[in-house]
Structure formats: structure tokens, C-alpha cells
N, C-alpha and C. Protein backbone atom coordinates (compact mmCIF):
# COMPACT_ATOMS: atom_id res chain seq x y z
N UNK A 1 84.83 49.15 168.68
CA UNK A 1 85.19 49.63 167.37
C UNK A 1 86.14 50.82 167.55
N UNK A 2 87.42 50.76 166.65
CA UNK A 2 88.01 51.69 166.93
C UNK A 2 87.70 52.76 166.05
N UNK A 3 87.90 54.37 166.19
CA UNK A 3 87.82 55.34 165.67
C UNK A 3 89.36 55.66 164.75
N UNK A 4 89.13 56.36 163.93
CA UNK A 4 90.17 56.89 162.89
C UNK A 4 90.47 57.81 163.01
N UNK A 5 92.19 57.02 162.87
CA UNK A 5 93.31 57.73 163.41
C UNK A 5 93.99 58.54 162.13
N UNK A 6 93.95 59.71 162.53
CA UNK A 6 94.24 60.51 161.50
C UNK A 6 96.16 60.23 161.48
N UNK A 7 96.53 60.59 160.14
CA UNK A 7 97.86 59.91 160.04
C UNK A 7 99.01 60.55 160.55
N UNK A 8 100.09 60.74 160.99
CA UNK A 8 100.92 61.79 161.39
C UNK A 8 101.96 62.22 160.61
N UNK A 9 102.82 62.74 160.81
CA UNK A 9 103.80 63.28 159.65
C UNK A 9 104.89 62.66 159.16
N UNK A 10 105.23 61.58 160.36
CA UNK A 10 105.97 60.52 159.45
C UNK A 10 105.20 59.61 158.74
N UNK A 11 104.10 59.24 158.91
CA UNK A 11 102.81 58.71 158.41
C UNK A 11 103.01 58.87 156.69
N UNK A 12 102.69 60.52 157.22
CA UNK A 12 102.63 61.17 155.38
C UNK A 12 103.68 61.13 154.74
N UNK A 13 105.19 61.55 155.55
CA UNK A 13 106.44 61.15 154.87
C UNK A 13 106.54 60.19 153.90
N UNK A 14 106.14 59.00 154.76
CA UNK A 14 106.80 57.48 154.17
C UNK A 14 105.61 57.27 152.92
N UNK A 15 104.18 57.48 152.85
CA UNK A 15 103.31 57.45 151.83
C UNK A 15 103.75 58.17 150.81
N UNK A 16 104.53 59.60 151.21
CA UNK A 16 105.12 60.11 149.61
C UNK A 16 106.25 59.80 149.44
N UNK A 17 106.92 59.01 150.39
CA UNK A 17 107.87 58.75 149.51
C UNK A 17 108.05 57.11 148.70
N UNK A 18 106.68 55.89 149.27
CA UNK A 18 106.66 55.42 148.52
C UNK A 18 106.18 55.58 147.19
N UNK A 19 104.88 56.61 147.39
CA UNK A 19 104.66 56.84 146.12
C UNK A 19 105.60 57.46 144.73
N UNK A 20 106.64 58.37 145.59
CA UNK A 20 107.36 58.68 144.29
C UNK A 20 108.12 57.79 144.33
N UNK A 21 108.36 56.31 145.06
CA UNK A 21 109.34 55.35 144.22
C UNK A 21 108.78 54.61 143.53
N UNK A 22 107.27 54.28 143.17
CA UNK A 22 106.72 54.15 142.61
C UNK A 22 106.65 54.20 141.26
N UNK A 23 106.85 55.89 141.38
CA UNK A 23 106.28 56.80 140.20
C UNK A 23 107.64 56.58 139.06
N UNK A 24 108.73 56.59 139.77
CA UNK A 24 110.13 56.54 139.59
C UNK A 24 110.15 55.40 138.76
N UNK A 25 109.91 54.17 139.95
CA UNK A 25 109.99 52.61 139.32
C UNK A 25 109.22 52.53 137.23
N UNK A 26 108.18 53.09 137.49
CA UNK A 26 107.31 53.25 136.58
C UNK A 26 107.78 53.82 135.57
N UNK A 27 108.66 54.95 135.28
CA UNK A 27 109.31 55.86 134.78
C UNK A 27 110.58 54.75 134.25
N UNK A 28 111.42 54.25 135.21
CA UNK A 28 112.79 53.77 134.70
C UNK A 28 112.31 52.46 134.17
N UNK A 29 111.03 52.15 133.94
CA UNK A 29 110.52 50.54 133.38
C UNK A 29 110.22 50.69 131.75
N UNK A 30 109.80 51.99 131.56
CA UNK A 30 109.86 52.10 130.30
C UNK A 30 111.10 52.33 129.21
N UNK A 31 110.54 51.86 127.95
CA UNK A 31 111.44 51.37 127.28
C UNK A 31 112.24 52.83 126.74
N UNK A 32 113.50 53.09 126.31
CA UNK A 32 114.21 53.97 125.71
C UNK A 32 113.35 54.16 124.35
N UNK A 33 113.01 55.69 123.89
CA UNK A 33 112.52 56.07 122.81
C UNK A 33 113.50 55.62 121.80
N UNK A 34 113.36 54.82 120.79
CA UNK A 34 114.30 54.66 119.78
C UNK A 34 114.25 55.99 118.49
N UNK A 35 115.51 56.23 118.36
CA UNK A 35 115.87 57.16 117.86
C UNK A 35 114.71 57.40 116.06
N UNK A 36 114.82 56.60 115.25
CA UNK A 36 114.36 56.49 113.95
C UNK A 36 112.87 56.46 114.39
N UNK A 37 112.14 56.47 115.50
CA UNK A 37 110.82 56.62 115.95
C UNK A 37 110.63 58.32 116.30
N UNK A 38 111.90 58.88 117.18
CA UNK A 38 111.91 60.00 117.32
C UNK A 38 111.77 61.09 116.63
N UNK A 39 112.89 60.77 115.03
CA UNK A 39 112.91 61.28 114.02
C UNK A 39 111.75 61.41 113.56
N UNK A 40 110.99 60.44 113.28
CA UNK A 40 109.93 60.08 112.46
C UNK A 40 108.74 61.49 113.21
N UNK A 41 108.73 61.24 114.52
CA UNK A 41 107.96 62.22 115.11
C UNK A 41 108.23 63.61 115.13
N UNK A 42 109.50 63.88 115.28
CA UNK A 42 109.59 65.14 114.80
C UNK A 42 109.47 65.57 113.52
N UNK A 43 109.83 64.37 112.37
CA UNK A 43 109.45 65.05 111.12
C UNK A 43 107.92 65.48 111.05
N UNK A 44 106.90 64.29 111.62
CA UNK A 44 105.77 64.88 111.34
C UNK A 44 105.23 66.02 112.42
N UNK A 45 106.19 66.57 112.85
CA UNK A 45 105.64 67.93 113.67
C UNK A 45 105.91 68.82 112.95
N UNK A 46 107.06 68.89 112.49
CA UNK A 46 107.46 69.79 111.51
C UNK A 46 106.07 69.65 110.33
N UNK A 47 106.08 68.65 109.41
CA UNK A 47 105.14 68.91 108.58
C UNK A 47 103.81 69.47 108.98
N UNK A 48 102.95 69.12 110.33
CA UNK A 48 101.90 69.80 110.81
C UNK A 48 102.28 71.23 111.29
N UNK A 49 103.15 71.64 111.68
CA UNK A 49 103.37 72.68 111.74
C UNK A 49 103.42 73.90 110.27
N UNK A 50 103.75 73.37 109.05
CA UNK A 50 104.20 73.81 107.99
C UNK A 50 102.84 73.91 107.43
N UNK A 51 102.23 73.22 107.50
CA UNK A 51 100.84 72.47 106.92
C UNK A 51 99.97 73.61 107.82
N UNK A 52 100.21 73.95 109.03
CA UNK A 52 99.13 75.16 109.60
C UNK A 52 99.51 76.29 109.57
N UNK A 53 100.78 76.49 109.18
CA UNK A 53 101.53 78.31 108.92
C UNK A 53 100.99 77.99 107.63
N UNK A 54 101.04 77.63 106.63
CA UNK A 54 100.34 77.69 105.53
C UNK A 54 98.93 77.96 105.57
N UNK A 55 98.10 77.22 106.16
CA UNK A 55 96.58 77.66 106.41
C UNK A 55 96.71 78.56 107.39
N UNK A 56 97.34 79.16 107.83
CA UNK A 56 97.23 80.59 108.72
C UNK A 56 97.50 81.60 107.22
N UNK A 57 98.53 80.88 106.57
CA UNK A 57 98.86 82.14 105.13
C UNK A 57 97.95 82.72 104.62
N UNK A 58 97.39 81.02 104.23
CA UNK A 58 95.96 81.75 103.29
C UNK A 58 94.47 81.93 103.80
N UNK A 59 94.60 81.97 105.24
CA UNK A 59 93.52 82.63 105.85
C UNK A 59 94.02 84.38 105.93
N UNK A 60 94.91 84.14 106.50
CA UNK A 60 96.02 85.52 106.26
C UNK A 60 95.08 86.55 104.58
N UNK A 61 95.49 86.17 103.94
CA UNK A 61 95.29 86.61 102.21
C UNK A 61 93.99 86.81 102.19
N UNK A 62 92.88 85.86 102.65
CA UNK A 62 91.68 85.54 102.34
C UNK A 62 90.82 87.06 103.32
N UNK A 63 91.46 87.35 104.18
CA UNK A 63 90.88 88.39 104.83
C UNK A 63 91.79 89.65 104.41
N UNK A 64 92.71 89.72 104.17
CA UNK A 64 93.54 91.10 103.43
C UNK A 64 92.46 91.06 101.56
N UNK A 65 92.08 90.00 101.23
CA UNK A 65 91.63 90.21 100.51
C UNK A 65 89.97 90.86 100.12
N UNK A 66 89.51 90.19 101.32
CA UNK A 66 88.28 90.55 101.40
C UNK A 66 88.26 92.00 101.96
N UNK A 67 89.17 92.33 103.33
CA UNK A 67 89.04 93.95 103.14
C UNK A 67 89.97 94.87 101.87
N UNK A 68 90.52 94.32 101.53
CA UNK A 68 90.97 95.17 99.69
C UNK A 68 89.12 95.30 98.96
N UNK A 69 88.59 94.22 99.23
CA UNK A 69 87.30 94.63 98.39
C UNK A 69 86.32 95.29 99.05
N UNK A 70 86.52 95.26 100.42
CA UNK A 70 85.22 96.33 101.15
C UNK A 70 85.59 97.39 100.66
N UNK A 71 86.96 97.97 101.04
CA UNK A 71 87.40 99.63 101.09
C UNK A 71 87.44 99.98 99.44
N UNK A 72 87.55 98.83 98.58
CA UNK A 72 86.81 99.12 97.07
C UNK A 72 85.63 99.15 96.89
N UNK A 73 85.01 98.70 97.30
CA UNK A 73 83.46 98.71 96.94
C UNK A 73 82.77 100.18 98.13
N UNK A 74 84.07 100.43 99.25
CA UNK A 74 83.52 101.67 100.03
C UNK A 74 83.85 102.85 98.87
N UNK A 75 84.54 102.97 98.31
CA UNK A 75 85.31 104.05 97.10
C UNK A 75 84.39 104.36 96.37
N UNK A 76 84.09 103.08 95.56
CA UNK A 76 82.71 103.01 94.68
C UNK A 76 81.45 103.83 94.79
N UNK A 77 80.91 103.35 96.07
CA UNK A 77 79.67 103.80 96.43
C UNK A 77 79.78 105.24 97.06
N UNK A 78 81.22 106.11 97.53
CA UNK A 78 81.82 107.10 97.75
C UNK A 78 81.59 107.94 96.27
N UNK A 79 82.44 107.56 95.31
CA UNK A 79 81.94 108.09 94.02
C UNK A 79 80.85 108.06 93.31
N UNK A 80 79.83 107.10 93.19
CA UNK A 80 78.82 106.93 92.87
C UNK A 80 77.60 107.76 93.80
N UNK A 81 78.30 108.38 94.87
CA UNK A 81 77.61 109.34 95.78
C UNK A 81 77.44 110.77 94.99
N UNK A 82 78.88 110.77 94.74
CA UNK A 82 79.06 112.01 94.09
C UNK A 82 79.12 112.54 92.79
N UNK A 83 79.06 111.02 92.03
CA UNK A 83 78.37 111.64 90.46
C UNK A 83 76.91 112.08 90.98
N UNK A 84 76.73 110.98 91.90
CA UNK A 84 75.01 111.18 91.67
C UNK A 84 74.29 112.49 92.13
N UNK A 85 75.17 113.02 92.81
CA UNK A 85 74.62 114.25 93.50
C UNK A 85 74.07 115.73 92.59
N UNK A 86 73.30 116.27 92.74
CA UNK A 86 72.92 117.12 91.71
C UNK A 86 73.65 118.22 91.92
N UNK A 87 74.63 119.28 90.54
CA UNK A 87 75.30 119.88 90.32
C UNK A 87 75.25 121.17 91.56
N UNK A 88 75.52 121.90 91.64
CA UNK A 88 76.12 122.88 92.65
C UNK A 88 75.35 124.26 92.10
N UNK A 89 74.22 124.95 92.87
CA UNK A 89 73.56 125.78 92.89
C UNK A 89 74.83 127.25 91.85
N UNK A 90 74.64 127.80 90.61
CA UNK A 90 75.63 128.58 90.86
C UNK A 90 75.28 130.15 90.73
N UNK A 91 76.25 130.71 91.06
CA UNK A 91 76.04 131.99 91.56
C UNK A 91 75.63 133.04 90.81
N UNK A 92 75.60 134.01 91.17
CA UNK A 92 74.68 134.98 89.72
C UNK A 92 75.68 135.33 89.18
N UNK A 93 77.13 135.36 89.45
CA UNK A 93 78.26 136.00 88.95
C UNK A 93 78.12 135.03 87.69
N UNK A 94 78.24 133.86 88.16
CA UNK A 94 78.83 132.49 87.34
C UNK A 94 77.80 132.32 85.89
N UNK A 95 76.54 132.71 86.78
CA UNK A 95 75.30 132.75 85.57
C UNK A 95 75.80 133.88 84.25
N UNK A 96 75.74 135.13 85.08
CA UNK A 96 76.01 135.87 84.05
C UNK A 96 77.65 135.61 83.14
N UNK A 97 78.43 134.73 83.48
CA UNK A 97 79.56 134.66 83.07
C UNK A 97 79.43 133.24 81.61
N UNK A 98 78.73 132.53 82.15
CA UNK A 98 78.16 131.79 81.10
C UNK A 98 77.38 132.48 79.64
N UNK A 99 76.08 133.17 80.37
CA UNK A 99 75.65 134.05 79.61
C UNK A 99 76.14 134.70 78.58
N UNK A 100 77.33 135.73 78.98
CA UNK A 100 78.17 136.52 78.26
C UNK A 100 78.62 135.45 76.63
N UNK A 101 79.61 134.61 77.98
CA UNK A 101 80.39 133.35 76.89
C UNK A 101 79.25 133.03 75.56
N UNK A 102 78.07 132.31 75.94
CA UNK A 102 77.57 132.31 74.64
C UNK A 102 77.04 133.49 73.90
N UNK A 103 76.50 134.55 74.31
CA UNK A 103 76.42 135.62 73.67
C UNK A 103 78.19 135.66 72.84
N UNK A 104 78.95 135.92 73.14
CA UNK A 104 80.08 136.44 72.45
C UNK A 104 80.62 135.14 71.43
N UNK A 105 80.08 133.78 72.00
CA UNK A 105 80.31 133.21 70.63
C UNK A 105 79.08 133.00 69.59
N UNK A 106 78.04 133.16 70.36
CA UNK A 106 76.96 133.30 69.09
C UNK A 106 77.61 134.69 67.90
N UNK A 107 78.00 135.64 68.38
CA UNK A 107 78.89 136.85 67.73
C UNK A 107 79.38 136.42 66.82
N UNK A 108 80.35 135.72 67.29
CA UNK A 108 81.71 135.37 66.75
C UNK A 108 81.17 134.09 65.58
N UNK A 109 80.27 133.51 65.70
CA UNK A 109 79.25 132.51 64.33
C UNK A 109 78.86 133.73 63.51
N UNK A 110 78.27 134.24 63.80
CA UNK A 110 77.67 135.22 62.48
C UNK A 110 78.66 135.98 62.10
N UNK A 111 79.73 136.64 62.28
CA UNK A 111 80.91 137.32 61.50
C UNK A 111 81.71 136.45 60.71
């Protein structure tokens, strides 16, 4: 029984280069793309293409829209912080300045 003979380099030469006449043969057997088939295919690339920049648009919108309503509804609950907050401790100056004010228009009713 003989043992295996590993191949040598003209060996491998001539295997690639039948194979790429092969590959070649295979290649020049097919038929010429006819033109009105070509067209046809590029039109519908174009339309799938048009057809997904569009659904990129309005995915586009759909998230500019949804953060337009977070950072509104963040505003909201920003102001609704600050009505809600209870008025501002005020000072004895401010007290007595109130004070005065209605004293001097209670005055100013009875004259």
C-alpha cells in the first residue's frame, strides 16, 4: 500500500489554475444581463431605498417628538415643584413693612 504523497508546487500550480479556468468558464457561460431587467432592478432599489429614508424620517420625528414631550412634561413637574412649594419664610423687616401698609390704608378708609 502506498502512502500519501503530499502534492508539490507545480502540483498546486496546475490545480489553481485549473480551477480558475473553471471559475472563468462558468463566469463567461452566463447569459448577458439584459438591459430593461437591469433598469427594472435598479428602479426597485431606488424605491427601497426611498421607502427606508422615509421610515428612517419618521422614526427620525417619532423620537424628536417624544423627547419635545419628556423635556415638557420635565418643565411641568419643574413648575409644579415650585408653585407647590410653601412661600418663603419673611423677614421681620418685610413683616413690619406689610404691617405699616395696612395700618396706613386702614387710615386712609376712615378719612
Amino acid at each position: 500500500m502506498a502512502g500519501y504523497k503530499e502534492p508539490g508546487i507545480q502540483d498546486r500550480v496546475n490545480a489553481a489554475a485549473q480551477a480558475r479556468a473553471k471559475a472563468l468558464a462558468l463566469l463567461k457561460s452566463k447569459a448577458p444581463v439584459d438591459p430593461a431587467v437591469q433598469a427594472e432592478r435598479i428602479a426597485k432599489a431606488q424605491e427601497r431605498e426611498a421607502a427606508q429614508a422615509a421610515k428612517r424620517e419618521a422614526a427620525k420625528a417619532a423620537r424628536e417628538a417624544k423627547l419635545a414631550e419628556k423635556l415638557a412634561k420635565a418643565e411641568q413637574a419643574k413648575l409644579d415643584a415650585i408653585a407647590a412649594a410653601p412661600p418663603p419664610e419673611l423677614t421681620e423687616a418685610e413683616r413690619k413693612a406689610a404691617r405699616d401698609a395696612r395700618y396706613a390704608a386702614r387710615k386712609a378708609r376712615k378719612k
